[in-house]
C-alpha atoms as a PDB file:
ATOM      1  CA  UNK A   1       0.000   0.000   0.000  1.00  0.00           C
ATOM      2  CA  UNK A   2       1.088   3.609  -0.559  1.00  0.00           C
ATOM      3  CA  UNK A   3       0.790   5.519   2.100  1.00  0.00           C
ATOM      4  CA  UNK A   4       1.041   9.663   1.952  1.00  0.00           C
ATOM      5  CA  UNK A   5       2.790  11.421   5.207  1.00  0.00           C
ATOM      6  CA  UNK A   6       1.714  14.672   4.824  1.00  0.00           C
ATOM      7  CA  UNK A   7       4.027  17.454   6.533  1.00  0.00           C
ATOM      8  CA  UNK A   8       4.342  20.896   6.141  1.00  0.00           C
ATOM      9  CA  UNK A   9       8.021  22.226   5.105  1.00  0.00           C
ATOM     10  CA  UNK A  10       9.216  22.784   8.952  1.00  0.00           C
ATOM     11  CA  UNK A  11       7.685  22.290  12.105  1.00  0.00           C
ATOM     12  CA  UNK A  12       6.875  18.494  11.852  1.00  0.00           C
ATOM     13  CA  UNK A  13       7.839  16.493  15.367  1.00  0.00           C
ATOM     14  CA  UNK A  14      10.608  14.124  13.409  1.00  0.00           C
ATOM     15  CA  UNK A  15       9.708  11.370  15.902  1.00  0.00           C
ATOM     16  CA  UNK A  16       6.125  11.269  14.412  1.00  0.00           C
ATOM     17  CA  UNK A  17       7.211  11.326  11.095  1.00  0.00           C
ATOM     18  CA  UNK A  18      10.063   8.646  11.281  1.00  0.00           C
ATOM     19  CA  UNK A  19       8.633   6.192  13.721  1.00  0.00           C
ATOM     20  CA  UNK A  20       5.209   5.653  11.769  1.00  0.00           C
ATOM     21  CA  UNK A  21       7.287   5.734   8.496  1.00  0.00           C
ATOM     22  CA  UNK A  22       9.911   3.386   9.623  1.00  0.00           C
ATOM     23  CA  UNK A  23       6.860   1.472  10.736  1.00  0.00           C
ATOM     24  CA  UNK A  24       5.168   1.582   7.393  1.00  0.00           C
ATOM     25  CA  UNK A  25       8.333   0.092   5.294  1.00  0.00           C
ATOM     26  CA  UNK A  26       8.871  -3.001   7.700  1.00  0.00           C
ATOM     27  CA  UNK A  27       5.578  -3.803   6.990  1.00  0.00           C
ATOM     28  CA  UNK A  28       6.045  -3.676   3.234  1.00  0.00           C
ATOM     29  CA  UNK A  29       4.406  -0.523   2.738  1.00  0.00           C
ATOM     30  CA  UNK A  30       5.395   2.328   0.702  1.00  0.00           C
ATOM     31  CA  UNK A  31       5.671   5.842   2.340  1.00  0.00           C
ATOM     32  CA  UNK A  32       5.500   8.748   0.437  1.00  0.00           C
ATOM     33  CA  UNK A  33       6.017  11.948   2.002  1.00  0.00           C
ATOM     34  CA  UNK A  34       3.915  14.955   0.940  1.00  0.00           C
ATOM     35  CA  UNK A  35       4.699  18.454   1.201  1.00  0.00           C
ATOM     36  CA  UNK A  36       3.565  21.607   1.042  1.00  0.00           C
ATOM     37  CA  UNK A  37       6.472  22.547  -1.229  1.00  0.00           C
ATOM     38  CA  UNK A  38       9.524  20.510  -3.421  1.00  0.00           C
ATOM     39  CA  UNK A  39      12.757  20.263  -1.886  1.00  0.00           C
ATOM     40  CA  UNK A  40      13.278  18.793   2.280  1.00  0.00           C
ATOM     41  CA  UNK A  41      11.355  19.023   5.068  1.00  0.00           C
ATOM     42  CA  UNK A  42      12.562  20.373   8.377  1.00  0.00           C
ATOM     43  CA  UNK A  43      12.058  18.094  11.153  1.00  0.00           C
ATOM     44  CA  UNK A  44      12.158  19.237  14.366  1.00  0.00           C
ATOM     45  CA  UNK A  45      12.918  17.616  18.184  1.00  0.00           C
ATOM     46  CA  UNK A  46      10.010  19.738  19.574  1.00  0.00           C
ATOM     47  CA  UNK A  47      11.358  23.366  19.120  1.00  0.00           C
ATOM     48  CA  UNK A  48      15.236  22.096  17.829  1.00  0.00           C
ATOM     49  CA  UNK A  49      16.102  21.513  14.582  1.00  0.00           C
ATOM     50  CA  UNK A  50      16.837  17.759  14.041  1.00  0.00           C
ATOM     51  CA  UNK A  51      17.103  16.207  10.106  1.00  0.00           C
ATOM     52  CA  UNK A  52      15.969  16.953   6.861  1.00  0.00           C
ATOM     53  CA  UNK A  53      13.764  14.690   4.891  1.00  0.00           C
ATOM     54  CA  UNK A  54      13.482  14.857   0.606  1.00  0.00           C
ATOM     55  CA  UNK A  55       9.960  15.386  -0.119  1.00  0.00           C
ATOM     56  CA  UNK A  56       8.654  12.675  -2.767  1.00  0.00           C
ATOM     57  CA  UNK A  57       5.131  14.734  -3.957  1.00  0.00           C
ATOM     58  CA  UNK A  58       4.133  18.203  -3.622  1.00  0.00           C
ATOM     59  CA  UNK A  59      -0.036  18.362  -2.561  1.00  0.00           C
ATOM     60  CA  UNK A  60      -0.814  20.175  -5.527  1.00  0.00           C
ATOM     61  CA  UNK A  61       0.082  17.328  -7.588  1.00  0.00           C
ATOM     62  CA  UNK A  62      -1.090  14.410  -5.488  1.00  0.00           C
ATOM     63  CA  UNK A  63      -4.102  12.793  -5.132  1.00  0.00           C
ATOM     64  CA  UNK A  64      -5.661  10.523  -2.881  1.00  0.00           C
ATOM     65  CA  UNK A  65      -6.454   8.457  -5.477  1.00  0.00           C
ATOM     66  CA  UNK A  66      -2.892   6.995  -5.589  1.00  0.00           C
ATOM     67  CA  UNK A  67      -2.748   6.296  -1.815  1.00  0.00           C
ATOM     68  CA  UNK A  68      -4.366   3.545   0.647  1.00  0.00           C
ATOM     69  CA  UNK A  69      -4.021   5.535   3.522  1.00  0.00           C
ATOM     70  CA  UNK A  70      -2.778   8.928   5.195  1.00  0.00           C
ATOM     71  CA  UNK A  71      -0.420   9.620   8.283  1.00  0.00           C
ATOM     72  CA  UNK A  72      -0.435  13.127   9.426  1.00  0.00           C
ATOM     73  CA  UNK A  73       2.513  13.434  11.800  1.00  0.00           C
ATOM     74  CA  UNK A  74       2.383  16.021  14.442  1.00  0.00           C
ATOM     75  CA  UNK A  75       4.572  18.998  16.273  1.00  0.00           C
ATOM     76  CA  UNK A  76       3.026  22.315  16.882  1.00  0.00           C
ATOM     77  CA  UNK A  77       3.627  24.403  13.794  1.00  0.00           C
ATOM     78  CA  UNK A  78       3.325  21.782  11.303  1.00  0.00           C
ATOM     79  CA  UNK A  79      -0.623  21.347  11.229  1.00  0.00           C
ATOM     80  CA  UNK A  80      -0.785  25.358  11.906  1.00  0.00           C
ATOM     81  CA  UNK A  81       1.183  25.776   8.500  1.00  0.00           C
ATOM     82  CA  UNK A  82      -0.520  22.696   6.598  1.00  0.00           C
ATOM     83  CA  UNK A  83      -4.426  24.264   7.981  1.00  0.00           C
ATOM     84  CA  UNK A  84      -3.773  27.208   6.037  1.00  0.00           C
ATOM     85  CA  UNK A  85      -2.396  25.829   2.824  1.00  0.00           C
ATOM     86  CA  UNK A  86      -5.979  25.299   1.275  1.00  0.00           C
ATOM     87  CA  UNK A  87      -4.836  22.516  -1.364  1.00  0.00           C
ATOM     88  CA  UNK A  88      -3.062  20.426   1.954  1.00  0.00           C
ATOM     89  CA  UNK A  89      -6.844  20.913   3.666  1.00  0.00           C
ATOM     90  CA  UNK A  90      -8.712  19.492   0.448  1.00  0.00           C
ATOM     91  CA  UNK A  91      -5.929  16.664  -0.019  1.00  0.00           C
ATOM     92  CA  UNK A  92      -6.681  15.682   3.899  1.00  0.00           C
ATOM     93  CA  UNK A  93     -10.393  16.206   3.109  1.00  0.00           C
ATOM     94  CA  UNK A  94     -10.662  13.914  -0.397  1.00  0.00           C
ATOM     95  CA  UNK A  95      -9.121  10.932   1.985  1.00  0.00           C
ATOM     96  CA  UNK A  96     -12.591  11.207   3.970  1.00  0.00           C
ATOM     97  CA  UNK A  97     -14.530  11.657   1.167  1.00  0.00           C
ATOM     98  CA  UNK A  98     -13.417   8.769  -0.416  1.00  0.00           C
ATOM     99  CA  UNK A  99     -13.553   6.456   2.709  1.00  0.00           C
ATOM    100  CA  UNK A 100      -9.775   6.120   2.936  1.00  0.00           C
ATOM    101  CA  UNK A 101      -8.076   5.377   6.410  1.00  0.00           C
ATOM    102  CA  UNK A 102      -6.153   8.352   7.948  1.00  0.00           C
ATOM    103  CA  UNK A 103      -4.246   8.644  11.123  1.00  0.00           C
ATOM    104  CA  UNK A 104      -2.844  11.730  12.861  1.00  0.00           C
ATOM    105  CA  UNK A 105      -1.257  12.390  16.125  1.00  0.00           C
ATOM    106  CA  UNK A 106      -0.427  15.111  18.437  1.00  0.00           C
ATOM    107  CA  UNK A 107      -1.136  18.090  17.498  1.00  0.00           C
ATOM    108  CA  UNK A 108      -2.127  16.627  13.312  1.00  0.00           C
ATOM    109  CA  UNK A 109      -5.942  16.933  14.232  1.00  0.00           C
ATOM    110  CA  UNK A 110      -5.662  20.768  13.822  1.00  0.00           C
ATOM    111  CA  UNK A 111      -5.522  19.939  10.074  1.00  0.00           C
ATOM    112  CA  UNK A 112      -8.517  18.026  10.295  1.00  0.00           C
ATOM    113  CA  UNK A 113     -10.803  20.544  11.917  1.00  0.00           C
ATOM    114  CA  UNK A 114      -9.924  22.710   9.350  1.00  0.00           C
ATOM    115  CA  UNK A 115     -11.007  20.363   6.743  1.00  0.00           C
ATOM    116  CA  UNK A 116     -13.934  20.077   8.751  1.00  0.00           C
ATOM    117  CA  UNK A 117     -13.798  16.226   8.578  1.00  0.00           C
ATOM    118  CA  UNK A 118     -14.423  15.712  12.988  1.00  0.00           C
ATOM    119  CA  UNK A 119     -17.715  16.430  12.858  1.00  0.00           C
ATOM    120  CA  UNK A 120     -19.311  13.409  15.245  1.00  0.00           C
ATOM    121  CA  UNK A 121     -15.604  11.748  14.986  1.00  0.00           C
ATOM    122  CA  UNK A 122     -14.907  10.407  18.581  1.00  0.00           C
ATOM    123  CA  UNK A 123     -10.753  11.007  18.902  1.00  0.00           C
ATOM    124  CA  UNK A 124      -7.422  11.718  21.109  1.00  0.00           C
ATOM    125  CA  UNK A 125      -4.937  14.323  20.872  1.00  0.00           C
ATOM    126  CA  UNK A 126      -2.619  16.464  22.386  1.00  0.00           C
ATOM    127  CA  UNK A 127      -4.790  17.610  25.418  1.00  0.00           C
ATOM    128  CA  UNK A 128      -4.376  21.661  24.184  1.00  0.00           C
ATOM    129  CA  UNK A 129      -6.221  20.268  20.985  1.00  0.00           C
ATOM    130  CA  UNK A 130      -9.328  19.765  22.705  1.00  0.00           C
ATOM    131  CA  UNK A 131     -11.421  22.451  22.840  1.00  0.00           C
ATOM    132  CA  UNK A 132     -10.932  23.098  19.088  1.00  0.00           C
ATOM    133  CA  UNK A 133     -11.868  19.521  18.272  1.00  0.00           C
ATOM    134  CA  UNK A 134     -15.154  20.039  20.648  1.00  0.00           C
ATOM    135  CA  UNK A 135     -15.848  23.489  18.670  1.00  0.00           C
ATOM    136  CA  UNK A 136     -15.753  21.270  15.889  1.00  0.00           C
ATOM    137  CA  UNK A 137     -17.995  19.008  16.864  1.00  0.00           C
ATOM    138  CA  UNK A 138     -16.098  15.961  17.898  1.00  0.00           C
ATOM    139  CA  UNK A 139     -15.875  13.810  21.066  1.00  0.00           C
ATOM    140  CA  UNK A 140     -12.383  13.872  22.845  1.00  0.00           C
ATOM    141  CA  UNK A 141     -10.994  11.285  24.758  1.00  0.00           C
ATOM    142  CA  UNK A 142      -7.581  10.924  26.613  1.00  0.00           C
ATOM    143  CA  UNK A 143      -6.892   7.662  25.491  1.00  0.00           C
ATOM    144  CA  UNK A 144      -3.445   6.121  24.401  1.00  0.00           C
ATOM    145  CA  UNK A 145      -4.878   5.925  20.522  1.00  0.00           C
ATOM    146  CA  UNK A 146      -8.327   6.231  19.264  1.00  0.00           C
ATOM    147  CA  UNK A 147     -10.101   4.215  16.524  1.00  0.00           C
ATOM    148  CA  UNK A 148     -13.191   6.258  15.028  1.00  0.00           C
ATOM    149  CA  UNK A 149     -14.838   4.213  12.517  1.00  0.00           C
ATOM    150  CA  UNK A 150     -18.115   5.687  12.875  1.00  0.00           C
ATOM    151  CA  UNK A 151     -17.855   7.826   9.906  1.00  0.00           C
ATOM    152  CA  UNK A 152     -17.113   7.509   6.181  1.00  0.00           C
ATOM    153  CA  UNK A 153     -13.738   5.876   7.081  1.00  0.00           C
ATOM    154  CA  UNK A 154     -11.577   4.721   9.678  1.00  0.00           C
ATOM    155  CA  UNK A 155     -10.123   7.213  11.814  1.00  0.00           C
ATOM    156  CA  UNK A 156      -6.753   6.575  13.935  1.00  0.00           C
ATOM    157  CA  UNK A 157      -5.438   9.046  16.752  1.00  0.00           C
ATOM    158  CA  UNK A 158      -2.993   9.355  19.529  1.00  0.00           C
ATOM    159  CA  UNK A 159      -2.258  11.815  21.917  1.00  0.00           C
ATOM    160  CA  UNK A 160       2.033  12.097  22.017  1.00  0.00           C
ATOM    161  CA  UNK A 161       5.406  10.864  20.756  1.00  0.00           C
ATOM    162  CA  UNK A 162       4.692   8.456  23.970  1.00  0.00           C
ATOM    163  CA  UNK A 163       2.076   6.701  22.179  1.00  0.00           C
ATOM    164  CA  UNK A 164       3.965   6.439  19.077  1.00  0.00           C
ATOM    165  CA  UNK A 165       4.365   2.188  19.706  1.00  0.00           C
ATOM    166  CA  UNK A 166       0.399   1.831  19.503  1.00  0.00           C
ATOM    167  CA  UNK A 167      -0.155   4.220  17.417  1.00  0.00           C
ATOM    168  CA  UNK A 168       1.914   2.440  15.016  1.00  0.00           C
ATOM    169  CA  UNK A 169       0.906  -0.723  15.254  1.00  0.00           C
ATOM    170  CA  UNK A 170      -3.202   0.039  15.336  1.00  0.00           C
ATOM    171  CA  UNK A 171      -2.890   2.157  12.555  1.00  0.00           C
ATOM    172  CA  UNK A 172      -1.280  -0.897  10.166  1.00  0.00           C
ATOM    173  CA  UNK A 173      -3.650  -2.955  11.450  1.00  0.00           C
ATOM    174  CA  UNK A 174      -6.774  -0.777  10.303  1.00  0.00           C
ATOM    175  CA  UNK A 175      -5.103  -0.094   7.094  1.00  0.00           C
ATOM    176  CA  UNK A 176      -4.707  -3.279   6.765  1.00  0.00           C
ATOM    177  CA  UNK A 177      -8.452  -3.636   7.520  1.00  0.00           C
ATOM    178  CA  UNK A 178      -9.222  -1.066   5.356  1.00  0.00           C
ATOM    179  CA  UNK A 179      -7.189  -2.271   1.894  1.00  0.00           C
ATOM    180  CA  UNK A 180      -9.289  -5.864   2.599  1.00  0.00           C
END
């Protein structure tokens, strides 16, 4: 299965971009990270610089067509930049329209009330992230990782780089679900 990371061009938490990716490949996946813009993205070790990673699609030319599933990676300013890039909102919102499995963590949920996809969505998050989810109109829950399937697809969430080890192993298994 392809799966898209989507990350803006700095700001990502490089933890929750490399541990779910890393996860991804041993499984036999293929990751594809997404950006905002061509060129590397600037991870970060929450406000420190850490790597760079080469971007493999720019948003405006991907679709969700080509992918079985999206990972939206967290750290504080990377969902703030990607919520106002309006083609990065309607590339996170086609994945919901077309019933595809998507899992964010952290702080990644800002992105999805923006594409106002949480709408009656029960999911976890960085605590600071829930009142904005509620405004939105979703159920929060402190929980480890979420699985929201009551929608048009199946929803995966965790709160922290903590959770990262179930995070990464529920959302392969609902992809997995998901693909059939």
């Amino acid at each position: 299965m392809r799966i898209a990371f989507l990350t803006a061009p700095e700001g990502v938490e490089q933890v929750e971009l490399t541990e779910p990716w890393k996860a991804a490949k041993d499984a036999g996946h293929e990751p594809v990270l997404v950006s905002t813009r061509s060129g590397k993205v600037q991870g970060f070790d929450h406000l420190d610089k850490a790597d760079t990673f080469p971007v493999d699609e720019v948003v405006s030319d991907a679709s969700a067509d080509s992918f079985g599933g999206l990972v939206l990676p967290g750290g504080v300013a990377n969902p703030d930049f990607l919520r106002t890039d309006e083609k990065a909102v309607a590339f996170v919102r086609d994945f919901f329209t077309q019933g595809r499995p998507v899992a964010a963590i952290c702080h990644a949920p800002w992105t999805l009330v923006e594409a106002d996809v949480v709408r009656g969505r029960t999911l976890t998050s960085w605590p600071s992230l829930r009142t904005d989810l509620r405004n939105a109109g979703a159920t929060w829950v402190d929980e480890q990782v979420k699985v929201c399937d009551g929608g048009s697809n199946v929803l995966i969430t965790s709160r922290k780089p903590d959770d990262l080890e179930a995070f990464c192993a529920t959302y392969l298994a609902e992809f997995a679900k998901a693909a059939g």
